[in-house]
N, C-alpha and C. Protein backbone atom coordinates (compact mmCIF):
# COMPACT_ATOMS: atom_id res chain seq x y z
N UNK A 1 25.58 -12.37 43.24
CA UNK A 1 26.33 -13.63 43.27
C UNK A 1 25.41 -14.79 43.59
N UNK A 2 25.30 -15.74 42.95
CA UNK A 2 24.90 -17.29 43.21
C UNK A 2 25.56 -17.61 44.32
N UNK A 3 25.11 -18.61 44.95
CA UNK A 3 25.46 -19.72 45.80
C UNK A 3 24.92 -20.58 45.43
N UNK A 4 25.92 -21.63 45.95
CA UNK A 4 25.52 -23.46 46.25
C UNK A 4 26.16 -23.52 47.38
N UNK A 5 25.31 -24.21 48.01
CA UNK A 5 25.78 -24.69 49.79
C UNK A 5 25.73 -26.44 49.65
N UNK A 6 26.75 -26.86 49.85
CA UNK A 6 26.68 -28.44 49.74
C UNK A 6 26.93 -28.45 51.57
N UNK A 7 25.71 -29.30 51.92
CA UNK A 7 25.54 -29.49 53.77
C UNK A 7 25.63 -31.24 53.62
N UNK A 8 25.99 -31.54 54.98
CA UNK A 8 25.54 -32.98 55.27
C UNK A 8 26.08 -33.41 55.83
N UNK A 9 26.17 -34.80 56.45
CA UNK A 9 27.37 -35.53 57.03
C UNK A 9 28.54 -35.74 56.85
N UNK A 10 29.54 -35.58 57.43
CA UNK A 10 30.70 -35.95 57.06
C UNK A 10 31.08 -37.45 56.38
N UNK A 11 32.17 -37.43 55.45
CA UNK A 11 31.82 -38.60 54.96
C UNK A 11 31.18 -39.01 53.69
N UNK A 12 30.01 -37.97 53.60
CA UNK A 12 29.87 -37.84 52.11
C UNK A 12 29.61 -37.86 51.11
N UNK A 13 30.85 -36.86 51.12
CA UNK A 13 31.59 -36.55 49.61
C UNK A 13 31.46 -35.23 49.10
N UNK A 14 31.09 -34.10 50.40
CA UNK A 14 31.03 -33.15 49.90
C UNK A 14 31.72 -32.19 49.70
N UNK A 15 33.11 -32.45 50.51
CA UNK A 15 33.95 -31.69 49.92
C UNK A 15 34.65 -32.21 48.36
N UNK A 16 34.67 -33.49 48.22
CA UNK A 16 35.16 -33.71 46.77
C UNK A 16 34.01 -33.14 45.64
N UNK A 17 32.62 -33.13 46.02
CA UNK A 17 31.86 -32.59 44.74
C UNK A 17 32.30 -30.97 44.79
N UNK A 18 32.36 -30.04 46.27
CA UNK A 18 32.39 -28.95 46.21
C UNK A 18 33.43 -28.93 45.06
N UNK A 19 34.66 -29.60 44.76
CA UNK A 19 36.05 -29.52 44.16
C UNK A 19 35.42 -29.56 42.20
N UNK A 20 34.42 -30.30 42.41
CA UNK A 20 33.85 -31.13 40.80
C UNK A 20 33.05 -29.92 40.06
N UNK A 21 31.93 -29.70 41.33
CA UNK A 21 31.49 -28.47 40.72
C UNK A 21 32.58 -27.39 40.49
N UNK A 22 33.40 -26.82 41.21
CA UNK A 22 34.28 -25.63 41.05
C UNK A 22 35.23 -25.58 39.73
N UNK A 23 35.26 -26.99 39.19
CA UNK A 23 36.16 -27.12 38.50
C UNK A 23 35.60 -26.80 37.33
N UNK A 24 33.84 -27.73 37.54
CA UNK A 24 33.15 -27.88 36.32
C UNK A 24 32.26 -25.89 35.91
N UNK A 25 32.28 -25.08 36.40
CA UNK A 25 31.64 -24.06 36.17
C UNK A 25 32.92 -23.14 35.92
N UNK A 26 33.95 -23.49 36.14
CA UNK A 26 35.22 -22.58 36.14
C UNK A 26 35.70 -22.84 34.57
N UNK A 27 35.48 -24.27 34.10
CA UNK A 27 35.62 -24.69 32.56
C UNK A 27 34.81 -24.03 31.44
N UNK A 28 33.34 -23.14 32.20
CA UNK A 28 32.48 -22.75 31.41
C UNK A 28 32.73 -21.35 31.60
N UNK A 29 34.18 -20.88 32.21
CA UNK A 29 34.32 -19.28 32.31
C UNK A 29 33.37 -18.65 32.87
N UNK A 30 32.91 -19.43 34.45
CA UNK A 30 32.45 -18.95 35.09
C UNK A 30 33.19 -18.29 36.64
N UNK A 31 33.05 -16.72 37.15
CA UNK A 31 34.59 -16.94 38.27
C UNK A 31 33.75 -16.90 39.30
N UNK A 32 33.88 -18.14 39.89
CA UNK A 32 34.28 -19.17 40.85
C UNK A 32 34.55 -19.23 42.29
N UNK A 33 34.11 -18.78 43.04
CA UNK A 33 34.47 -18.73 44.36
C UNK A 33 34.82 -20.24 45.36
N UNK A 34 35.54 -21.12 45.55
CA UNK A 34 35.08 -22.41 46.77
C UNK A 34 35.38 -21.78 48.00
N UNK A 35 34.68 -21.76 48.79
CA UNK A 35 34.46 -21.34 50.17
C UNK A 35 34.81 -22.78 50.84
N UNK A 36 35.46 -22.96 51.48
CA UNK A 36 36.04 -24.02 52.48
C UNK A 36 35.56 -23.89 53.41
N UNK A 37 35.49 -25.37 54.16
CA UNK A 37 34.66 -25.70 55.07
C UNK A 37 35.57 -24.76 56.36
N UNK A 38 34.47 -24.44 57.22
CA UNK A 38 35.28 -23.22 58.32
C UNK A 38 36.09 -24.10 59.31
N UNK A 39 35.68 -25.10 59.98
CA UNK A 39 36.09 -25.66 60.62
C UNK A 39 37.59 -26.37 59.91
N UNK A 40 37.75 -26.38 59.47
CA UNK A 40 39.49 -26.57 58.62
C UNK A 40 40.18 -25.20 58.61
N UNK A 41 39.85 -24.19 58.96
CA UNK A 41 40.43 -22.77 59.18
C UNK A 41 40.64 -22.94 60.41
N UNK A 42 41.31 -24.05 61.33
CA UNK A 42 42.10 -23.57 62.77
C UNK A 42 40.99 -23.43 63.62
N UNK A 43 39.79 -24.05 63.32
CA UNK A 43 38.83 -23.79 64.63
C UNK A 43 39.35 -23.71 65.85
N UNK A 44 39.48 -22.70 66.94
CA UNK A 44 40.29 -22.85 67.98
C UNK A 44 39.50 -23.67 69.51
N UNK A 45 38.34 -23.88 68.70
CA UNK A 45 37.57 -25.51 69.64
C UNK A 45 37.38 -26.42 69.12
N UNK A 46 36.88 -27.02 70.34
CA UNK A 46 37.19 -29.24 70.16
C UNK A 46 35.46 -29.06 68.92
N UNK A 47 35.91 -30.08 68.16
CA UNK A 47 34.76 -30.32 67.14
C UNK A 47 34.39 -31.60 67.36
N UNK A 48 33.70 -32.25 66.35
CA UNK A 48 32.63 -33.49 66.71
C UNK A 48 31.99 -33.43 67.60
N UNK A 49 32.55 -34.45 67.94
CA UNK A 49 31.08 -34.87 69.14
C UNK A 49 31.14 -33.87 70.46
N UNK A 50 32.56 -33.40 70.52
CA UNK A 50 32.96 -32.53 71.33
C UNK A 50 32.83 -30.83 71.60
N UNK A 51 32.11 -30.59 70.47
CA UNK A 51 31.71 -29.45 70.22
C UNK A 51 31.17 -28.86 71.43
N UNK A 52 31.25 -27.74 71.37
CA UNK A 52 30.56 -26.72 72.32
C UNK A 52 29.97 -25.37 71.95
N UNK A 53 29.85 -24.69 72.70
CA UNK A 53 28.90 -23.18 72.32
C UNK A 53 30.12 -22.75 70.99
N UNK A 54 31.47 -22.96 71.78
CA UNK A 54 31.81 -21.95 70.75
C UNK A 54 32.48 -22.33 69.74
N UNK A 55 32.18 -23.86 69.41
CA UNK A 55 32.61 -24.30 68.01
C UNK A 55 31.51 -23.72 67.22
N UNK A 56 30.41 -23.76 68.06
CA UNK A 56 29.06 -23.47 67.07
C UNK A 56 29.24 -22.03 66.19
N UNK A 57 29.34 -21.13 67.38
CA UNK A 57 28.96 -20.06 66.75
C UNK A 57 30.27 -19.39 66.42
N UNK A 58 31.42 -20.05 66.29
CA UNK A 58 32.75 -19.29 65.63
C UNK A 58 32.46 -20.28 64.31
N UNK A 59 31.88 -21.46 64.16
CA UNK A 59 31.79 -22.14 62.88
C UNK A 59 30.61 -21.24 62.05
N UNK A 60 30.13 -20.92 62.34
CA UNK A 60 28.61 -19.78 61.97
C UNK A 60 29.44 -18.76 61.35
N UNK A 61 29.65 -17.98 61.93
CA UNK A 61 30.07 -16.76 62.31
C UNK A 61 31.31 -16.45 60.83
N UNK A 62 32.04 -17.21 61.08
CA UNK A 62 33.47 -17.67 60.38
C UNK A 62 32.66 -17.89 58.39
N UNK A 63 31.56 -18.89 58.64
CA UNK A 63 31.07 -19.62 57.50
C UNK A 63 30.19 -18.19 57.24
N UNK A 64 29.50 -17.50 57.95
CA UNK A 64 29.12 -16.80 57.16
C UNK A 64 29.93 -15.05 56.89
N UNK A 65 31.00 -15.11 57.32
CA UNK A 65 32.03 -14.25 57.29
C UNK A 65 32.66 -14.49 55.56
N UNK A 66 33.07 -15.44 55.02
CA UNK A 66 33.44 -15.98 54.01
C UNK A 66 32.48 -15.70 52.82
N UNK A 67 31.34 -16.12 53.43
CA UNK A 67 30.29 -15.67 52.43
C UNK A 67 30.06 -14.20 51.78
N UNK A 68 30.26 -13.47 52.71
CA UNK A 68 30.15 -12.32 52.84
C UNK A 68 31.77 -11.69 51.77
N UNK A 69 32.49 -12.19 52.05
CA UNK A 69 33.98 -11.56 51.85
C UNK A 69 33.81 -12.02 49.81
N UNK A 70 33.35 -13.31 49.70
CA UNK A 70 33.26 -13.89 48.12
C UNK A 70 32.11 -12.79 47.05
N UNK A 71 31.09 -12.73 48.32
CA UNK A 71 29.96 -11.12 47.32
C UNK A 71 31.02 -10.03 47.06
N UNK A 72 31.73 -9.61 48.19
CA UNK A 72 31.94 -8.29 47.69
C UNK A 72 33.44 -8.23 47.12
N UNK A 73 33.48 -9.66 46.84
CA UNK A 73 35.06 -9.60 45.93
C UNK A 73 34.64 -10.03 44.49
N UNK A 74 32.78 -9.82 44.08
CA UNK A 74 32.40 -10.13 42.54
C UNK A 74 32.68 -10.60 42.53
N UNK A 75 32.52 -12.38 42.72
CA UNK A 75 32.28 -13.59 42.34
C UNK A 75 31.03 -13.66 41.72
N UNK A 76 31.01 -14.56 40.54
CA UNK A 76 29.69 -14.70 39.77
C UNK A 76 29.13 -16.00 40.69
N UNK A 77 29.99 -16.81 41.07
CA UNK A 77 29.34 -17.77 41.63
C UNK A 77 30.25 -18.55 43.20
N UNK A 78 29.47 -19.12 44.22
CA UNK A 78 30.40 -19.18 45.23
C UNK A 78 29.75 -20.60 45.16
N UNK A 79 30.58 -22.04 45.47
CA UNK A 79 30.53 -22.93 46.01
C UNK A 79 30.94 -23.43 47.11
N UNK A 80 29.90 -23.47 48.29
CA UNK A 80 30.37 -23.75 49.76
C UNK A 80 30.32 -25.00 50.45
N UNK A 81 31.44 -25.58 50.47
CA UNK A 81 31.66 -26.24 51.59
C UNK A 81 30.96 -26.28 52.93
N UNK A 82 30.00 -26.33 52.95
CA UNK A 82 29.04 -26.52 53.81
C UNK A 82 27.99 -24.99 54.02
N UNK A 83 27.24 -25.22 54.51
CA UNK A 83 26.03 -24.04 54.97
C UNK A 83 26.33 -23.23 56.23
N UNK A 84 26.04 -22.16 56.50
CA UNK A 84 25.50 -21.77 57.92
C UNK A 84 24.59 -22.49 58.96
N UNK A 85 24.02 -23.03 58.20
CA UNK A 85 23.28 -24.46 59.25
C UNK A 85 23.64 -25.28 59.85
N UNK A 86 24.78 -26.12 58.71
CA UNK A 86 25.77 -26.99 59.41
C UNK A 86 26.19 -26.98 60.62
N UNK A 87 26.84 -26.32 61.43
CA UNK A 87 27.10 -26.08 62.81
C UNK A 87 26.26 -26.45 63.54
N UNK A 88 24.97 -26.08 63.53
CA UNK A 88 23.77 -26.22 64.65
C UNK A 88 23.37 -27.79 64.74
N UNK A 89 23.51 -28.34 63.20
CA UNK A 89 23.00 -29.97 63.64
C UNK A 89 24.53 -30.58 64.05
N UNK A 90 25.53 -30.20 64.39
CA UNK A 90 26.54 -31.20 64.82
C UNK A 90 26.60 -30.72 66.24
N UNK A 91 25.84 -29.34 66.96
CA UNK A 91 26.04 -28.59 68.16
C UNK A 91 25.15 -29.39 69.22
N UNK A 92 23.70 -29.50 68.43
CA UNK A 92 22.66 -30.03 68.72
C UNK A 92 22.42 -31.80 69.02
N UNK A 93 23.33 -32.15 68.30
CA UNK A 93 23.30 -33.72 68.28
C UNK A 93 23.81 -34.40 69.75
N UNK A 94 24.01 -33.44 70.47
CA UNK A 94 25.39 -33.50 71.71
C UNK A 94 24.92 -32.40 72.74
N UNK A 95 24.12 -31.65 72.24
CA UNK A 95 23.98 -30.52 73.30
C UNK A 95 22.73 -29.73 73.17
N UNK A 96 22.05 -29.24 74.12
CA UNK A 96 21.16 -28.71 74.12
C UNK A 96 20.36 -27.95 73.79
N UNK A 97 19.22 -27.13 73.14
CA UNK A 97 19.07 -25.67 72.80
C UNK A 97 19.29 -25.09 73.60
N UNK A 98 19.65 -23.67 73.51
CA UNK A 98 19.88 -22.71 74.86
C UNK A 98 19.18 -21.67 74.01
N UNK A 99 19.13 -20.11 74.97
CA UNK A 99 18.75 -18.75 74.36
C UNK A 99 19.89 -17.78 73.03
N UNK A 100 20.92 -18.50 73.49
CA UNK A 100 21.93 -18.19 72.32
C UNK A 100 22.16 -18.53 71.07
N UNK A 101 22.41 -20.27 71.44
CA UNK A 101 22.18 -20.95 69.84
C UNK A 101 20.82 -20.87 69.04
N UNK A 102 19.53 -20.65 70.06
CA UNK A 102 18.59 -20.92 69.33
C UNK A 102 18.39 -19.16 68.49
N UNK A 103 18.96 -18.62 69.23
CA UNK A 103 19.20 -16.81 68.59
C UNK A 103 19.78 -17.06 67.24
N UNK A 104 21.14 -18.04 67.01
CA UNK A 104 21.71 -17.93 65.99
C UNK A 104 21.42 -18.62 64.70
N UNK A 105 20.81 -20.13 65.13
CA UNK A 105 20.32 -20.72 64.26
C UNK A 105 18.65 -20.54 63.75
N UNK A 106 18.31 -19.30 64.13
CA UNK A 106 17.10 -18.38 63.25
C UNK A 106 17.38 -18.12 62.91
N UNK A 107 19.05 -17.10 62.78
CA UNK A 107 19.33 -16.37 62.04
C UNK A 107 19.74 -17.02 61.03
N UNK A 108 20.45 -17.99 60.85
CA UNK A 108 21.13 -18.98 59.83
C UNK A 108 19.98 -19.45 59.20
N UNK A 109 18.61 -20.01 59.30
CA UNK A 109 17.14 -19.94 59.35
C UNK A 109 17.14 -19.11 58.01
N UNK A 110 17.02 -18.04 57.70
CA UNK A 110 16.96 -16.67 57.32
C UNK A 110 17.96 -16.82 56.16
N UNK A 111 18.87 -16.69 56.70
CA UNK A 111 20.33 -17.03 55.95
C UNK A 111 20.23 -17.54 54.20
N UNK A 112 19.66 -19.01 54.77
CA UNK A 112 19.32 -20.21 53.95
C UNK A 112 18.37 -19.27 52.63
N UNK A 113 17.89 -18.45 52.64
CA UNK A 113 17.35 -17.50 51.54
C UNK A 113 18.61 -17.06 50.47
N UNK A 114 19.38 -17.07 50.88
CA UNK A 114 20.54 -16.45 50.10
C UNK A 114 21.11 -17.36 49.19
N UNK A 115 20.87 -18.62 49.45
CA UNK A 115 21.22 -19.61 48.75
C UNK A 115 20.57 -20.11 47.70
N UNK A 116 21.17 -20.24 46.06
CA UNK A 116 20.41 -20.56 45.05
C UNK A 116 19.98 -22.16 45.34
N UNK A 117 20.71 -22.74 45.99
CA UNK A 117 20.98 -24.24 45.72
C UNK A 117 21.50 -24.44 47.44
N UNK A 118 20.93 -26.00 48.02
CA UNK A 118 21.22 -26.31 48.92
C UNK A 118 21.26 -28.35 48.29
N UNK A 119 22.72 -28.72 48.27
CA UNK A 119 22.69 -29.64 48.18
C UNK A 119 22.81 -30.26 49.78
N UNK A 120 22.22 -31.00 50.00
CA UNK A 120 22.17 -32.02 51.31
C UNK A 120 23.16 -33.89 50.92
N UNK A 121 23.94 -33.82 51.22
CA UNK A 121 24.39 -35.52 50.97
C UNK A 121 24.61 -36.33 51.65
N UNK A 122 23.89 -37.14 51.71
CA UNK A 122 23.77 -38.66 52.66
C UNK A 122 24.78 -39.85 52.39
N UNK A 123 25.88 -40.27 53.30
CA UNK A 123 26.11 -41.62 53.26
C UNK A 123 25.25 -42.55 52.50
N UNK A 124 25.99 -43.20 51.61
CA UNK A 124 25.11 -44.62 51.23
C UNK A 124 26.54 -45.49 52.05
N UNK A 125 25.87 -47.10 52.21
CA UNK A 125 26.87 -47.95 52.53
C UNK A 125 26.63 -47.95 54.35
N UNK A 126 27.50 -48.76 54.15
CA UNK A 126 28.23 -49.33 56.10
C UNK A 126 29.55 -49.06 56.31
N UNK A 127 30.65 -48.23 55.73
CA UNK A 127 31.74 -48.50 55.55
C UNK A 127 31.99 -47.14 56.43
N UNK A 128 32.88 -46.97 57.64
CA UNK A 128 33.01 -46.51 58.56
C UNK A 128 33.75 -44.91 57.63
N UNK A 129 33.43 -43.48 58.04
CA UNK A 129 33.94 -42.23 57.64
C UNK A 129 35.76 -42.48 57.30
N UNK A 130 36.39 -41.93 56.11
CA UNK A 130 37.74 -42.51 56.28
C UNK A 130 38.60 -41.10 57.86
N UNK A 131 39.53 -41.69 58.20
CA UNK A 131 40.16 -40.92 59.15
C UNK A 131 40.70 -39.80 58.52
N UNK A 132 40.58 -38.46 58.25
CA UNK A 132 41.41 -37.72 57.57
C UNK A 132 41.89 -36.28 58.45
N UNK A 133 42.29 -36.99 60.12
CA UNK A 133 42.73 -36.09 61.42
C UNK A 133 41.37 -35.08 61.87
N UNK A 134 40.34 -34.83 60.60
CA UNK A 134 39.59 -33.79 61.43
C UNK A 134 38.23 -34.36 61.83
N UNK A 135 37.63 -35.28 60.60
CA UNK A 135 36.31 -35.76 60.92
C UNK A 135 35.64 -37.07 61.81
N UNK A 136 34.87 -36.91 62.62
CA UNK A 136 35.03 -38.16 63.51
C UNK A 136 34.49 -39.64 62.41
N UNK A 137 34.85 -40.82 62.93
CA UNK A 137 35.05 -41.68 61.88
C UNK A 137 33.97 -43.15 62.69
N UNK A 138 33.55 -42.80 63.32
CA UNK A 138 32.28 -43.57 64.20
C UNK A 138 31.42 -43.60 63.09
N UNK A 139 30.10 -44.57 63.04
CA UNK A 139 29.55 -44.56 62.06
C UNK A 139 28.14 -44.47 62.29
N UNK A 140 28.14 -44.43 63.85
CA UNK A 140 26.63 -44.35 64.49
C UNK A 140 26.33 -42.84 64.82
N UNK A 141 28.15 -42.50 64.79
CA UNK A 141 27.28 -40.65 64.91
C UNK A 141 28.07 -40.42 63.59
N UNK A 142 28.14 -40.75 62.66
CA UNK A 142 27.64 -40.19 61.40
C UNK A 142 26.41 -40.06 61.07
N UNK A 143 25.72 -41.57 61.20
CA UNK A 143 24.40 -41.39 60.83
C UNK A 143 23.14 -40.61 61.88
N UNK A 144 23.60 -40.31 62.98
CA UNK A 144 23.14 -39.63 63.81
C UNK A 144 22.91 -38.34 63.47
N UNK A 145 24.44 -37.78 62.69
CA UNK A 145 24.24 -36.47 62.13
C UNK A 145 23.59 -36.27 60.94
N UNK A 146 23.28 -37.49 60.11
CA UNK A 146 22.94 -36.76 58.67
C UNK A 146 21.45 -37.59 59.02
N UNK A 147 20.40 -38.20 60.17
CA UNK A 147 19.47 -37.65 60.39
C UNK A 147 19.27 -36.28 60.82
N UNK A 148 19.95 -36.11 61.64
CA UNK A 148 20.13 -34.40 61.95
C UNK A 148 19.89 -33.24 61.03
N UNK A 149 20.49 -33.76 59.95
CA UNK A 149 20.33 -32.66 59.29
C UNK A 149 18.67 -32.75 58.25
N UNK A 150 18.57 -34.09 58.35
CA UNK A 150 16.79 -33.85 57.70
C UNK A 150 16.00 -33.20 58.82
N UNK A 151 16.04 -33.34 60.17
CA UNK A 151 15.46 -32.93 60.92
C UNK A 151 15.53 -31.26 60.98
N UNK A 152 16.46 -30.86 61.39
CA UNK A 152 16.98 -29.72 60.79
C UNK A 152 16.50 -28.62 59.35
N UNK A 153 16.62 -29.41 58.42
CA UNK A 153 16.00 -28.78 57.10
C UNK A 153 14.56 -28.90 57.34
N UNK A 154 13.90 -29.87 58.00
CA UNK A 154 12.25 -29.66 58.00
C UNK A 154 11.88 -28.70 59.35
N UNK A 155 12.54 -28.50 60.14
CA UNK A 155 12.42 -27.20 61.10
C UNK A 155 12.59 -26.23 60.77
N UNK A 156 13.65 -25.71 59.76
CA UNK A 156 14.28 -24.46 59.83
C UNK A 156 14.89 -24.07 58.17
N UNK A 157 14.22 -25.16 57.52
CA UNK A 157 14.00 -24.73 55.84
C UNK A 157 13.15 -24.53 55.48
N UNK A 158 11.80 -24.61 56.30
CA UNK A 158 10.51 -24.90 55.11
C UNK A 158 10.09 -24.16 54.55
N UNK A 159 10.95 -22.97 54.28
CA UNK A 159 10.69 -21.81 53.30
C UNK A 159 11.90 -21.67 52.11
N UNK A 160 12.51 -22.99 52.50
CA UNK A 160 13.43 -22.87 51.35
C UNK A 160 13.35 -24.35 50.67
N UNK A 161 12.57 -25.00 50.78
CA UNK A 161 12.36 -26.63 50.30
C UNK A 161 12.39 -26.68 48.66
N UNK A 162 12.45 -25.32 48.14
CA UNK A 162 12.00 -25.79 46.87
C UNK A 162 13.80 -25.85 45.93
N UNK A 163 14.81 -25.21 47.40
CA UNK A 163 15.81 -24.76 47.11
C UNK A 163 16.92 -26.03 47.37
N UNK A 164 16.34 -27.08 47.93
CA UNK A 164 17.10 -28.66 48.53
C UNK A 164 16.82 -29.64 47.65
N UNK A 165 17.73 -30.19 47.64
CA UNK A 165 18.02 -31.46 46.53
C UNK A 165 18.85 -32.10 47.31
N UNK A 166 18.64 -33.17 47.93
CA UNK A 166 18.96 -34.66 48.84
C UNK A 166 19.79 -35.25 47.68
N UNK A 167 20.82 -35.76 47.87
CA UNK A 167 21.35 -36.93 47.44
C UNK A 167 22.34 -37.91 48.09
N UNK A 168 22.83 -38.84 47.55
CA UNK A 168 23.43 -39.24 48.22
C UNK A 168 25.15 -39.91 47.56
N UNK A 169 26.24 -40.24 48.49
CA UNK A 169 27.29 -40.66 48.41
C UNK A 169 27.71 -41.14 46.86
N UNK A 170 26.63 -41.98 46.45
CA UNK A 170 26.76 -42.68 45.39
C UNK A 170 26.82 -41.32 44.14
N UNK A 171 26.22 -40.73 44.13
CA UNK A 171 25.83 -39.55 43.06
C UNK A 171 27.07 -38.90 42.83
N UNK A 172 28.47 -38.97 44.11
CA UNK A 172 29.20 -38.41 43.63
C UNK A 172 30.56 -39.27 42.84
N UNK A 173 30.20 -40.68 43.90
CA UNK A 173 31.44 -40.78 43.18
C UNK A 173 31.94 -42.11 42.43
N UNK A 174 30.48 -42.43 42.22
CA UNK A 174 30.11 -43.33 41.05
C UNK A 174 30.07 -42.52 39.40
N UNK A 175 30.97 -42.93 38.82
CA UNK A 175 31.46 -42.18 37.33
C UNK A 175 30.53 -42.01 36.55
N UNK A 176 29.16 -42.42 36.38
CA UNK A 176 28.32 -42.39 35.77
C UNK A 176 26.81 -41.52 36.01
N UNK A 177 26.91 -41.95 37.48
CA UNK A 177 25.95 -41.10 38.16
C UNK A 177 26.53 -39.47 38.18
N UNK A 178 27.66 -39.37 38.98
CA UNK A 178 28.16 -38.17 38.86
C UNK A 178 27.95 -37.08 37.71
N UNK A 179 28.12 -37.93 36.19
CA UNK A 179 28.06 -36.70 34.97
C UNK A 179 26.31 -36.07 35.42
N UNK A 180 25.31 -37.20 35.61
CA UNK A 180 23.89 -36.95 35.40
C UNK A 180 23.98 -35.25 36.65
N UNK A 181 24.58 -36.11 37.62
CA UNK A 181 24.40 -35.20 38.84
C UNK A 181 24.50 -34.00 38.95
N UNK A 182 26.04 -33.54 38.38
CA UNK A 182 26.28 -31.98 37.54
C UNK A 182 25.71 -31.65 36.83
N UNK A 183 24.92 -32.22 36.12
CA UNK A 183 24.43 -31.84 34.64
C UNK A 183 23.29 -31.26 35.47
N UNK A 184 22.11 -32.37 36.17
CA UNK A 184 21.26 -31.92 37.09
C UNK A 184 21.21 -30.55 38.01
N UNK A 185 22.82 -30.84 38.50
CA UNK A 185 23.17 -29.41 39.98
C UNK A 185 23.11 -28.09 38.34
N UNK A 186 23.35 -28.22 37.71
CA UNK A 186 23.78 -27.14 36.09
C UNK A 186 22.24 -26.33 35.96
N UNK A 187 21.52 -27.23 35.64
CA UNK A 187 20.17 -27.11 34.89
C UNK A 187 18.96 -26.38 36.37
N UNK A 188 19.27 -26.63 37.56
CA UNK A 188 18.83 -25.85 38.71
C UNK A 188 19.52 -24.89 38.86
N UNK A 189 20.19 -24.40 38.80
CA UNK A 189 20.80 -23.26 38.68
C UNK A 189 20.75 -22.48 37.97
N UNK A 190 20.52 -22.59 36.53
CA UNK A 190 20.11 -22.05 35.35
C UNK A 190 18.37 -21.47 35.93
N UNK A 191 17.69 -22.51 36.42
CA UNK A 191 16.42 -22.05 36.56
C UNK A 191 16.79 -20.69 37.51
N UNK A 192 17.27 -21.53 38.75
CA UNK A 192 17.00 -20.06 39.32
C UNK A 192 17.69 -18.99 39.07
N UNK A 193 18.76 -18.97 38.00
CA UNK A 193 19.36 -17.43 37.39
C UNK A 193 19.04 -17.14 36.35
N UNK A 194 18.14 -17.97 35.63
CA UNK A 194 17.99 -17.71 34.14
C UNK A 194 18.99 -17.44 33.58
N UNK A 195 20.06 -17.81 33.54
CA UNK A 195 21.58 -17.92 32.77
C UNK A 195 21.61 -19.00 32.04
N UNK A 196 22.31 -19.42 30.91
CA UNK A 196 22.48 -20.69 30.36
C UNK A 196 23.43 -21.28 30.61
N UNK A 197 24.07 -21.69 31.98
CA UNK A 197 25.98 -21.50 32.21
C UNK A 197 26.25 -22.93 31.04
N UNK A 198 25.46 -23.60 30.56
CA UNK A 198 25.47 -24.77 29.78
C UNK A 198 26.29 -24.26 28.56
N UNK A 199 25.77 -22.81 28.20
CA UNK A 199 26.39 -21.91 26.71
C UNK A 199 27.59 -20.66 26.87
N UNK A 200 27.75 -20.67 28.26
CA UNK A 200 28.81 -19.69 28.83
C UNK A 200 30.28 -19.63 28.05
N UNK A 201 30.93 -20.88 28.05
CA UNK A 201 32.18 -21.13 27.35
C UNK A 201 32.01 -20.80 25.99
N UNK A 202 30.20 -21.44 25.05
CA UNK A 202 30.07 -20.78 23.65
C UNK A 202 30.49 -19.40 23.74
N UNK A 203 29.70 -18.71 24.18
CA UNK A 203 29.62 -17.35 23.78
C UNK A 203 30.52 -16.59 24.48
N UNK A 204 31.36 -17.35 25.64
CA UNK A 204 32.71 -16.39 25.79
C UNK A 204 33.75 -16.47 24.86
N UNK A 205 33.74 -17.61 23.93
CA UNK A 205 34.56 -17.74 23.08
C UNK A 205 34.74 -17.12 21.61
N UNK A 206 33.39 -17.04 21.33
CA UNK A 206 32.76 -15.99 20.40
C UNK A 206 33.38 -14.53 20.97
N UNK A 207 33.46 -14.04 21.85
CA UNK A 207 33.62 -12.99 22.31
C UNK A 207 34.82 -12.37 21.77
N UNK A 208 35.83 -13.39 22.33
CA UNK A 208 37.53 -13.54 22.40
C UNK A 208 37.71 -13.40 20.82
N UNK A 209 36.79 -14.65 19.55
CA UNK A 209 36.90 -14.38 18.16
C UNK A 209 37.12 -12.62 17.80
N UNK A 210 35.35 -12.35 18.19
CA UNK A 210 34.81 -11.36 17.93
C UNK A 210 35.90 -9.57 18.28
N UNK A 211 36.77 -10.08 19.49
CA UNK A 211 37.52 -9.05 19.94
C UNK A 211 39.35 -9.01 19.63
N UNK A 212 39.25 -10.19 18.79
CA UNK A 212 40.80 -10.15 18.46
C UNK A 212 40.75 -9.76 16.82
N UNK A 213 39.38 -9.64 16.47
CA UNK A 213 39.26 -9.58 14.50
C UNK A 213 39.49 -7.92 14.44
């Protein structure tokens, strides 16, 4: 199974691309996994800024529980709502290393191998996170967190750098930029599966000809 891990600040836009891609590889008769962000599964701790040990590692734990459940239900491809990493730069932004988290976020470290694709997305703009009950909507610890997470990827990716592609807000949901952007997220993916998912819908359709004659 493929992965794409879309990580970053809240705010965005990565759960609406997670939705763009899923839609757009599912059109090419590709099946499809979206893995939802964990923390929208009833986290039973305080999140944001409020986080603690065990938002961290039930958000870990949970995110890479999911992962796990989409391989062995043969998915050709899983699109995630965030990484196993994620957790550690919103834990960290607020709280300390200890002997535990720093146990888990090696392991998540590690993890990050499993992933074909790591999109990272940055806020563009000044325009404060919208309120949508779960994400905090401050705009100084937004940007607090999505330095976090470059800091983060250059600690605890640098064996997967060739696997990150930065972008930002605008890429998703500017109408023009967006087609380039998929087309782009399409054509990295192809590299690293050597699949053509560009010709997938051709030749499944050929198939369907080929099996009803």
């Amino acid at each position: 199974m493929q992965k794409i891990a879309i990580m970053g600040a809240h705010g965005a836009g990565k759960t609406t691309f997670a939705y763009i891609l899923a839609a757009h590889f599912k059109m090419k008769q590709i099946n499809v996994k979206l893995i939802h962000e964990s923390v929208r599964e009833n986290c039973p701790f305080p999140i944001n800024a409020d986080a603690n040990q065990g938002t961290c590692l039930w958000n870990f734990h949970t995110q890479f529980l999911n992962e796990l459940e989409a391989e062995a239900q043969g998915y050709q491809l899983a699109i995630c709502d965030r990484s196993v990493l994620d957790t550690f730069v919103y834990f960290h932004a607020v709280n300390p290393m200890n002997p535990i988290t720093r146990s888990a976020v090696e392991q998540a470290s590690q993890w990050l191998t499993t992933y074909d694709l790591l999109i990272c997305l940055e806020p563009q703009g000044e325009i404060n996170p919208e309120d949508d009950g779960i994400r905090a909507t401050d705009r100084s610890y937004q940007k607090m967190i999505a330095e976090g997470f470059r800091r983060k990827l250059e600690t605890y990716g640098q064996h997967v750098t060739d696997r990150v592609l930065y972008a930002t807000s605008r890429e998703v949901f500017d109408d023009i930029e967006r087609i380039s952007f998929v087309e782009k997220v399409e054509k990295l993916l192809e590299g690293r599966s050597g699949l053509a998912y560009s010709s997938s819908k051709k030749h499944k359709c050929a198939e369907l000809v080929k099996n009803s004659g």
